[in-house]
Protein backbone atom coordinates (compact mmCIF):
# COMPACT_ATOMS: atom_id res chain seq x y z
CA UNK A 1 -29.06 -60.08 63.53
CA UNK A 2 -25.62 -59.87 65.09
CA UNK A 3 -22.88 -62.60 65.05
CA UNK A 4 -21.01 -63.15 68.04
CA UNK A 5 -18.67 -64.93 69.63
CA UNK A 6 -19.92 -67.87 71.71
CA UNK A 7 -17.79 -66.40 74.46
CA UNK A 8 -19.53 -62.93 74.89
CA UNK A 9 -22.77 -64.47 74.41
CA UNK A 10 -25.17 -64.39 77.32
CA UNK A 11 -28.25 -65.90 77.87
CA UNK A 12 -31.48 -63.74 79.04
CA UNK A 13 -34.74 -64.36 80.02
CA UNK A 14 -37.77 -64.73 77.89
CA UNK A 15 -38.59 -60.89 77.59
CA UNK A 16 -35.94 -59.70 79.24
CA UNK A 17 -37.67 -60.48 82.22
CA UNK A 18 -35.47 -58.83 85.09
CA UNK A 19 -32.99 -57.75 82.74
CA UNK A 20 -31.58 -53.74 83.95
CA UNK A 21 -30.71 -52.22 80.74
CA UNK A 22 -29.86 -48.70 82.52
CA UNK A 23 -29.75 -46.31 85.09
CA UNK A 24 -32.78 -44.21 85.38
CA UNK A 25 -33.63 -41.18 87.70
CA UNK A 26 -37.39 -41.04 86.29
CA UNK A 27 -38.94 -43.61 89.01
CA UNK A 28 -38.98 -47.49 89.54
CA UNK A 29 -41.69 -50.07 90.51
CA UNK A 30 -41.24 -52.09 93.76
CA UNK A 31 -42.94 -54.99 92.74
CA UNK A 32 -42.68 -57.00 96.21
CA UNK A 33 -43.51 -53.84 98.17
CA UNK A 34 -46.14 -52.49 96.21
CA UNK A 35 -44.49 -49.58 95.54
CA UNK A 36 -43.85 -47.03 92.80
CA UNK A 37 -42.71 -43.73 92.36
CA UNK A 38 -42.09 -41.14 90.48
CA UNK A 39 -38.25 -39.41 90.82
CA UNK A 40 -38.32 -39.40 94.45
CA UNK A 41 -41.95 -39.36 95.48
CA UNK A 42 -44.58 -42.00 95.91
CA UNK A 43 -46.50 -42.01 92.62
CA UNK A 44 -49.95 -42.32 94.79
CA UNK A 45 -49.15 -39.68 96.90
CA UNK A 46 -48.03 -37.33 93.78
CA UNK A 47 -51.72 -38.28 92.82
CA UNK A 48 -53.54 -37.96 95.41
CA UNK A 49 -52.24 -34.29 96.36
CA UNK A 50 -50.63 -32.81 93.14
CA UNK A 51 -51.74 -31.86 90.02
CA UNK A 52 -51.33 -33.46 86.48
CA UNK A 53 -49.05 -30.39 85.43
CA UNK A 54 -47.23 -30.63 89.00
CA UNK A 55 -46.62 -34.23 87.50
CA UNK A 56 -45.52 -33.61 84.11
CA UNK A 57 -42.77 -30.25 85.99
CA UNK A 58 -41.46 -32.83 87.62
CA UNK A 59 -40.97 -35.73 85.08
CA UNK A 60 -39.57 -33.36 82.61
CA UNK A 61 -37.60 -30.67 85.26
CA UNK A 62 -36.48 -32.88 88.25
CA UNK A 63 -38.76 -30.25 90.44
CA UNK A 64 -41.96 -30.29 91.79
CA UNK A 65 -42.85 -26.52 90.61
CA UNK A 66 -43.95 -24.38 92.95
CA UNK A 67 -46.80 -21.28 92.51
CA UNK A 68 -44.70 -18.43 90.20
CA UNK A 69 -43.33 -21.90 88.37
CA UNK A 70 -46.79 -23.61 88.42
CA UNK A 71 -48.51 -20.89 86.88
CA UNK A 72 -46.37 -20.57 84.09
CA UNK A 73 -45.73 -24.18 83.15
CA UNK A 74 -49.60 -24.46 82.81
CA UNK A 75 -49.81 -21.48 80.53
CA UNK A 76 -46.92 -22.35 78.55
CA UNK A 77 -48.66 -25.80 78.17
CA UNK A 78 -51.92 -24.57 77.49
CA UNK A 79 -50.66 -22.70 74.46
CA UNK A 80 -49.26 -25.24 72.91
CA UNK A 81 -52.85 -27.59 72.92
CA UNK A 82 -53.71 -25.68 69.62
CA UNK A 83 -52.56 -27.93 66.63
CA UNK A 84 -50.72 -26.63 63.43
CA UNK A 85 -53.57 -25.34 60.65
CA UNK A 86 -52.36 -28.26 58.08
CA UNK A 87 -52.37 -30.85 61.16
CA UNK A 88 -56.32 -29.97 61.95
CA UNK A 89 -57.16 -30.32 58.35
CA UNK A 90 -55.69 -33.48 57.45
CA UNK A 91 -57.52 -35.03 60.78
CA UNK A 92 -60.65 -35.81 59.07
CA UNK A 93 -59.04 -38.30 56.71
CA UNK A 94 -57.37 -39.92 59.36
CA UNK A 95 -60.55 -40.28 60.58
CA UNK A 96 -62.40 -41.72 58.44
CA UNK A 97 -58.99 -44.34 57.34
CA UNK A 98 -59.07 -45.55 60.97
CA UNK A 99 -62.41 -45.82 61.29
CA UNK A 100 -62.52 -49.35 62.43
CA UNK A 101 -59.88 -49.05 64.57
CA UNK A 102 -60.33 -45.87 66.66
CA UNK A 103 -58.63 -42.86 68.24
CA UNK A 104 -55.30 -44.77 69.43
CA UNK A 105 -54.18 -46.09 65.74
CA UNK A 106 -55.20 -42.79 64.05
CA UNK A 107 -52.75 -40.98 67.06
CA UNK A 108 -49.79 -43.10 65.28
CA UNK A 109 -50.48 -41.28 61.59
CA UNK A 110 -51.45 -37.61 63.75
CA UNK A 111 -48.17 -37.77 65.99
CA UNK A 112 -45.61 -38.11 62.55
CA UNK A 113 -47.27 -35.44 60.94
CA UNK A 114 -47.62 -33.12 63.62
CA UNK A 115 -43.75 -34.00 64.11
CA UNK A 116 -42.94 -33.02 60.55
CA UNK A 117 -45.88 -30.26 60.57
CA UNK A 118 -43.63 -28.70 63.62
CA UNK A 119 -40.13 -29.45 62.64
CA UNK A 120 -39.03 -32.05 64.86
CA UNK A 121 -35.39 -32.56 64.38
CA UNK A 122 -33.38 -35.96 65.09
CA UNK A 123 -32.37 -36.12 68.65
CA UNK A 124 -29.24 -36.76 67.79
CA UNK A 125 -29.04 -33.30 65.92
CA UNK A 126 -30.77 -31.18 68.54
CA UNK A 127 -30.01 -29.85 72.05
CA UNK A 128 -31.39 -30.39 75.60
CA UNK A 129 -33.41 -27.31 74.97
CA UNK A 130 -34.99 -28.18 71.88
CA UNK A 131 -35.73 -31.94 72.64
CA UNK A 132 -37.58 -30.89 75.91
CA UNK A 133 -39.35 -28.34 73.62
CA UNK A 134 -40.48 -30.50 71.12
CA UNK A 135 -41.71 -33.00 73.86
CA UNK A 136 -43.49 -30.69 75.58
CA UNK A 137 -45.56 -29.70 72.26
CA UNK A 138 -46.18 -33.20 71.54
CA UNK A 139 -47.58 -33.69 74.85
CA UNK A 140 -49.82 -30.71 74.67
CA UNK A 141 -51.24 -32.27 71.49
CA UNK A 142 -51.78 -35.50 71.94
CA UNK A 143 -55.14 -35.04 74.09
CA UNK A 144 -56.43 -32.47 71.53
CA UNK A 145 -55.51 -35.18 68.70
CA UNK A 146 -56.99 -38.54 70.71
CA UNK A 147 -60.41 -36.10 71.29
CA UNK A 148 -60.35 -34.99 68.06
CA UNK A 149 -60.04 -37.89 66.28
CA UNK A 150 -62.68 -39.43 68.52
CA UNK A 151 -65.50 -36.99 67.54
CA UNK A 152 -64.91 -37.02 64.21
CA UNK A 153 -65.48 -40.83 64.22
CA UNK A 154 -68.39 -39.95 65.92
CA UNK A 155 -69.27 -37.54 62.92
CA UNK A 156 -68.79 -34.53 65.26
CA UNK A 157 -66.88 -31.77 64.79
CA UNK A 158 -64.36 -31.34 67.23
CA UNK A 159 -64.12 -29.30 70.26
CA UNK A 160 -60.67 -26.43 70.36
CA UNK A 161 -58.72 -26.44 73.57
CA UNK A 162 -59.40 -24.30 76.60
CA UNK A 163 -56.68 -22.44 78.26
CA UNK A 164 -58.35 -21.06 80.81
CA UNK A 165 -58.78 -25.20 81.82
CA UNK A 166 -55.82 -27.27 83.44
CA UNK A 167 -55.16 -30.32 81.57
CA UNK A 168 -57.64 -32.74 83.48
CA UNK A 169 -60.60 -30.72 82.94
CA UNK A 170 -59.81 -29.67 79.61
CA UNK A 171 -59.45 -33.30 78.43
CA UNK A 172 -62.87 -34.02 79.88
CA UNK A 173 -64.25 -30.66 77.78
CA UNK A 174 -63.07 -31.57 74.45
CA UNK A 175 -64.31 -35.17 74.60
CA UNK A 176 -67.88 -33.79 74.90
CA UNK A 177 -68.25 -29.85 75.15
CA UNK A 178 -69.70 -29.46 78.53
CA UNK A 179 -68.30 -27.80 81.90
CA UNK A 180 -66.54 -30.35 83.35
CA UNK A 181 -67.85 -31.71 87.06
CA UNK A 182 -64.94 -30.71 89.56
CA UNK A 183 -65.67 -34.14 91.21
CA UNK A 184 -65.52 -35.99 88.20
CA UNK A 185 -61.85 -33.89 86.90
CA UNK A 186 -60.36 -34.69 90.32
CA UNK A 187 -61.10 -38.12 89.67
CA UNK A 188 -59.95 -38.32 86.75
CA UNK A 189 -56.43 -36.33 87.47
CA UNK A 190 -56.30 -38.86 89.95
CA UNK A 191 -56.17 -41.25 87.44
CA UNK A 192 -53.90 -39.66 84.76
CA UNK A 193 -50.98 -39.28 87.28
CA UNK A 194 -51.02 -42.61 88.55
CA UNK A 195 -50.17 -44.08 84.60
CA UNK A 196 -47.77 -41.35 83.89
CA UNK A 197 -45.43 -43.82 84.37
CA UNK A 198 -44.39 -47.51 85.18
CA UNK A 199 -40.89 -48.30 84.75
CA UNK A 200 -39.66 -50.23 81.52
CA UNK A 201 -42.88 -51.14 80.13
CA UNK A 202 -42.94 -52.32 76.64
CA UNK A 203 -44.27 -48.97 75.21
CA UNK A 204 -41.92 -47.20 77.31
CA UNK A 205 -38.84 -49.49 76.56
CA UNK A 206 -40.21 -49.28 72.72
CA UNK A 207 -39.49 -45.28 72.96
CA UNK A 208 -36.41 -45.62 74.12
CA UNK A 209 -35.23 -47.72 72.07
CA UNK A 210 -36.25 -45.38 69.17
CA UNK A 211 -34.74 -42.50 71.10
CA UNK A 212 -31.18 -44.47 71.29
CA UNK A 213 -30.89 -44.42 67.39
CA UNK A 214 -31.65 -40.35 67.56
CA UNK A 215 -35.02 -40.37 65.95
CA UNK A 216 -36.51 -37.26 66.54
CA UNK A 217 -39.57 -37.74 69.70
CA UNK A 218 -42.32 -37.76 67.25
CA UNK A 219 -41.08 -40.85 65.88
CA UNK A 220 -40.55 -42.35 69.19
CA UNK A 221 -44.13 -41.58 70.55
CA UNK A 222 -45.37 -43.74 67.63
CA UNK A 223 -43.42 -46.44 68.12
CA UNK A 224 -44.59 -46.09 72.24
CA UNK A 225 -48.01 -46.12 70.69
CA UNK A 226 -47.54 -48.98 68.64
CA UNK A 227 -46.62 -50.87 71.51
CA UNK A 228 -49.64 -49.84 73.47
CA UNK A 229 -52.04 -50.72 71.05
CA UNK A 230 -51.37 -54.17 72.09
CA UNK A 231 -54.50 -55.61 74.27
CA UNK A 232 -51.54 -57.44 76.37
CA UNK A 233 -50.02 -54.16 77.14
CA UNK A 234 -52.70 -50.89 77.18
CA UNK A 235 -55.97 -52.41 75.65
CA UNK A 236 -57.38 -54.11 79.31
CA UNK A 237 -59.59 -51.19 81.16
CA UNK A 238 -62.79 -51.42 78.83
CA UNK A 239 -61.95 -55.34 78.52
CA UNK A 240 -62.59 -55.50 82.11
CA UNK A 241 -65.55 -53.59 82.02
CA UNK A 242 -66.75 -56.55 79.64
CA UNK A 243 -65.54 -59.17 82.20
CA UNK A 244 -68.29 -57.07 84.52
CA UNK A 245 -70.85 -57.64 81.85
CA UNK A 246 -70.65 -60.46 80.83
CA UNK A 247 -71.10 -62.11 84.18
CA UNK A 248 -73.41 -60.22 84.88
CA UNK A 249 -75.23 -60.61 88.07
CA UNK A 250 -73.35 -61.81 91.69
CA UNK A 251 -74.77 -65.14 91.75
CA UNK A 252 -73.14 -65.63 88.11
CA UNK A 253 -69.47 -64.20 89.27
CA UNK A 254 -68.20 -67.85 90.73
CA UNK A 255 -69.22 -70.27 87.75
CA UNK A 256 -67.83 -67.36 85.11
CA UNK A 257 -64.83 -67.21 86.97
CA UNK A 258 -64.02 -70.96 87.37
CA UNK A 259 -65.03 -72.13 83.84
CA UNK A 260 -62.46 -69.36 82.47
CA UNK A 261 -59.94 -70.25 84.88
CA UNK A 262 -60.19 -73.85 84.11
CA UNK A 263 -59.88 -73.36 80.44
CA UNK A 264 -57.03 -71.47 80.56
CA UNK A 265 -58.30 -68.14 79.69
CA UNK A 266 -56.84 -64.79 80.80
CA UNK A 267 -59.29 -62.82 83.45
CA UNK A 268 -58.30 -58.97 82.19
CA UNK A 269 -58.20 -56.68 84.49
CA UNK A 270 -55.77 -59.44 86.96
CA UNK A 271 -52.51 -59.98 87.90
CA UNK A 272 -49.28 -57.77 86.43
CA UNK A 273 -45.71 -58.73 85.47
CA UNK A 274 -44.33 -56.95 88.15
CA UNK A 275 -46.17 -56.94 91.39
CA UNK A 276 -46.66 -59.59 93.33
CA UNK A 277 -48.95 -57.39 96.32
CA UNK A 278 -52.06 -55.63 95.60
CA UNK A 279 -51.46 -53.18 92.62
CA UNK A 280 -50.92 -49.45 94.37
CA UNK A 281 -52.56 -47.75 91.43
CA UNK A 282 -55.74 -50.26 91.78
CA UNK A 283 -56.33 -49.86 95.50
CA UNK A 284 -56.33 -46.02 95.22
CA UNK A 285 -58.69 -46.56 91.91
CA UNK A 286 -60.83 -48.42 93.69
CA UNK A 287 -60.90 -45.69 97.01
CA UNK A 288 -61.98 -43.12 94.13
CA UNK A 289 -65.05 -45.26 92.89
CA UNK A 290 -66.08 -46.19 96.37
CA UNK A 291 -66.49 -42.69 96.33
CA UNK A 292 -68.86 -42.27 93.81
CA UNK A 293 -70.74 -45.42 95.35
CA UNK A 294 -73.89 -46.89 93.49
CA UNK A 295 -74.16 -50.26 91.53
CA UNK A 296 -71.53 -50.73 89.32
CA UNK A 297 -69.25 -49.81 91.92
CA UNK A 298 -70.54 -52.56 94.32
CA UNK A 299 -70.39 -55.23 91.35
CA UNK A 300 -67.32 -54.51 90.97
CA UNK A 301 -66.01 -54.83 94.24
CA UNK A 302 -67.84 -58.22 94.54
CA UNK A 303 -66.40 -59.56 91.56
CA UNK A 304 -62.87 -58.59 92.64
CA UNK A 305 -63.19 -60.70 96.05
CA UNK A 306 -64.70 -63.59 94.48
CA UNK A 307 -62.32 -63.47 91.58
CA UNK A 308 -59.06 -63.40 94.13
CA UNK A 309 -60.95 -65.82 95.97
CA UNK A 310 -61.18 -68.52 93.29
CA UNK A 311 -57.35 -67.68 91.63
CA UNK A 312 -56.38 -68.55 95.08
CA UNK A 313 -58.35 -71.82 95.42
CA UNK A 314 -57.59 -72.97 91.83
CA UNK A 315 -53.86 -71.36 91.60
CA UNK A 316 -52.37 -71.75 95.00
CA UNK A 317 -49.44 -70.07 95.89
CA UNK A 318 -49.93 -67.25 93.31
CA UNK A 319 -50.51 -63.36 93.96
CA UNK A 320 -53.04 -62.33 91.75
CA UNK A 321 -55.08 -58.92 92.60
CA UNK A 322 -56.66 -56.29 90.16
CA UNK A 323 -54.36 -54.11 88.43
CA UNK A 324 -54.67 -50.74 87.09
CA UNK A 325 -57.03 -51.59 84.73
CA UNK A 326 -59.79 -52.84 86.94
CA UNK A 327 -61.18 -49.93 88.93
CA UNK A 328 -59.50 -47.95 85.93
CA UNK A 329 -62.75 -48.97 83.77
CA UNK A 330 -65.12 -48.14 86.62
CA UNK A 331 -63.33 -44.69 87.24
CA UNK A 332 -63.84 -43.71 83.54
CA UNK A 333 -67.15 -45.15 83.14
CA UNK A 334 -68.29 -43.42 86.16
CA UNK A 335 -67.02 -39.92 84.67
CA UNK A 336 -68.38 -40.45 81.40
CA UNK A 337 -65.27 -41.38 79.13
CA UNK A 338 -66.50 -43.71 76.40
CA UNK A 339 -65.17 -47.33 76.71
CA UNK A 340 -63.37 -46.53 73.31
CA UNK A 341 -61.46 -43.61 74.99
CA UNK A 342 -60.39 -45.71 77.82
CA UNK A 343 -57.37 -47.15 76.26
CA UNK A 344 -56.49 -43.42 74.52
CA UNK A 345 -57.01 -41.77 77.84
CA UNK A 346 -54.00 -43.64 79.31
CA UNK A 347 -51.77 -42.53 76.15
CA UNK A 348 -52.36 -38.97 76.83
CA UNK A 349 -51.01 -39.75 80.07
CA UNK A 350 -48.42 -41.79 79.34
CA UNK A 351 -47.44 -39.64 76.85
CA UNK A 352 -45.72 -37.61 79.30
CA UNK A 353 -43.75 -40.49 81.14
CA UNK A 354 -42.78 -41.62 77.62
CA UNK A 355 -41.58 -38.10 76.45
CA UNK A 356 -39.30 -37.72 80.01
CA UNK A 357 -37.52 -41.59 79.09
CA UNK A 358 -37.05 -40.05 75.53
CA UNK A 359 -35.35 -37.01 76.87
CA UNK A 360 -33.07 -39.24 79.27
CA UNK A 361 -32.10 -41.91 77.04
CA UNK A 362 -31.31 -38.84 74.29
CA UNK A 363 -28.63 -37.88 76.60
CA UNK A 364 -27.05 -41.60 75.82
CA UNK A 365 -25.20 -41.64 72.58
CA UNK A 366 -25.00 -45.78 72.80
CA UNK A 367 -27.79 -47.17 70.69
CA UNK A 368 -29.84 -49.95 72.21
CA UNK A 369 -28.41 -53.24 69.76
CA UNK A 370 -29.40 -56.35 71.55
CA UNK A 371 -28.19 -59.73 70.01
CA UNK A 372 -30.31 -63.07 69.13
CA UNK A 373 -29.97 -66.45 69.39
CA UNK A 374 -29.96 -68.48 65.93
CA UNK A 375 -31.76 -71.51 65.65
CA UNK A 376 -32.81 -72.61 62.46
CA UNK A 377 -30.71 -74.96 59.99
CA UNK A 378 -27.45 -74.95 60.05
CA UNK A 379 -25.15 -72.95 57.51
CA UNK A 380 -24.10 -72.85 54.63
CA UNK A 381 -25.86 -74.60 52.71
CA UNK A 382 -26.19 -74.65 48.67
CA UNK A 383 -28.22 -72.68 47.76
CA UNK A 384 -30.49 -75.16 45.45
CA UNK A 385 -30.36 -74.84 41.49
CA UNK A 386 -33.23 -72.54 40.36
């Protein structure tokens, strides 16, 4: 902890809340509008129309690519899916460590070796070149880690990489080793470019962070993971598939609601830090399930009006909608991604918008060295005879 001078001390916010800690050209979130967007474009539009590796061009390039580029960003990316020999080895004992705890935590102990497996250097120590390098490999990785690791929990071996796939459909083929549906890829591309990013998140603020002290990116991706990991932060979309089952059936959806409500309990899958309208990634989410159509799908749409319907009774004068998460859970659970995978499946999304806030905050040489407030007895005491 830092000492300072009463007179350059200044107060914050619990959490920062509303603090702007830099300038970014990555994207923002317009939480009054209901907005977000990635660089220039509208993050739900990039979705809607592009493709994951239009996404990830842009994040890391400035430039939406266009076909000669296209092509060859997806084959250099493709390439680099295959892990290092000694990294594939070792992934059975991380594996079988983590077994209690899944695909996410064994990701923190896969990204730092395949870091030091591939030579990541310090940020600090390495060019623009080489740190976009080394984030693109790590990004290329981390869905053929997250599936890995997954199957072999499973006690299944795991499935190598396509390149003849684009990243979407090739997740969706190593979680299970069947041609994926094109329906069911689409929908979940959809989903994977809406969560590339979100503005200063804690995992992303976490990674840069990391990045200001000139780590090199592996070690910054694990410390974005770490953050993640936290059910306040990345662990809601299977959680609110639970909500769905444990209430149940419709007639059930009011009394759940209200008795949680009323005791002070958290309904996952609503309200967000940020927005204070109808979460953008949520109502395209939701235009994606309505798609598919069928039960679940109409459950869930039930429970979201009732559930917005009693917040707003029993906590007037708050906005609270579904976020991401919601319709996230139905999306996945509709294309067949295990409820364990939900959480990872955002990571290897994320991964990306992490990797491009690495790269810009590497081009910062001021490392991020906030100050606290002491409060506990005063000093100096004497230190008591032993």
């Amino acid at each position: 902890m830092e000492t300072i001078p009463p007179e350059a001390a200044v107060g914050v916010p619990r959490g920062l809340k509303g603090v702007v800690v830099t300038d970014t050209a990555l994207g923002d979130v317009r939480g009054s509008e209901g907005f977000y967007h990635y660089r220039q474009y509208s993050a739900v539009e990039l979705a809607r129309t592009r493709t994951f590796e239009d996404v990830w061009h842009l994040m890391f390039h400035g430039t939406l690519p266009g076909p000669a580029a296209r092509a060859a960003f997806r084959e250099r990316t493709a390439a680099l899916r295959h892990l290092p020999p000694d990294v594939a080895a070792a992934l059975p004992a991380i594996a079988r460590a983590g077994a209690a705890s899944g695909p996410l935590a064994g990701l923190r102990t896969a990204l730092s070796l395949l870091g030091a497996s591939s030579g990541f250097r310090p940020l600090y120590d390495t060019g623009p070149d080489g740190r976009r390098d080394d984030a693109l490999a790590a990004c290329a990785a981390v869905p053929t880690l997250l599936t890995a690791l997954h199957r072999l929990g499973r006690g299944e071996e795991p499935i190598a990489p396509r390149d003849d796939l684009p990243y979407a459909a090739n997740y969706l083929w190593m979680l299970d080793g069947s041609d994926p549906d094109p329906i069911r890829v689409r929908a979940v591309e959809h989903y994977l470019v809406s969560t590339v990013d979100h503005g200063f998140n804690a995992s992303t603020f976490t990674a840069r962070v990391i990045a200001s002290t000139g780590a090199d990116l592996a070690a910054c991706l694990v410390g974005a993971v770490g953050a993640l990991s936290g059910p306040l932060h990345g662990g809601a979309p299977s959680r609110a598939l639970d909500t769905l089952d444990a209430i149940g059936t419709p007639e059930r959806i009011d009394p759940w609601i209200r008795e949680r409500v009323l005791a002070g309990e958290r309904i996952m899958g609503f309200g967000h830090p940020v927005y204070r309208t109808e979460d953008p990634r949520s109502r395209m989410l939701r235009s994606i399930a309505e798609e598919f159509g069928g039960p679940l799908v109409e459950f869930a749409v039930q429970v979201e009006e009732r559930v917005e319907a009693v917040l707003a009774e029993l906590k007037p004068g708050r906005e609270l909608h579904t976020n991401v998460e919601f319709h996230a859970g139905v999306v996945m659970e509709l294309c067949g991604i295990p409820r364990e995978m939900f959480t990872p499946t955002f990571a290897a999304a994320r991964a990306v918008g992490w990797s491009a806030n690495i790269l810009e905050q590497a081009q910062d040489s001021k490392i991020i060295r906030p100050a606290a407030r002491y409060v506990g007895p005063p000093p100096a005491q004497p230190v008591p005879a032993a």
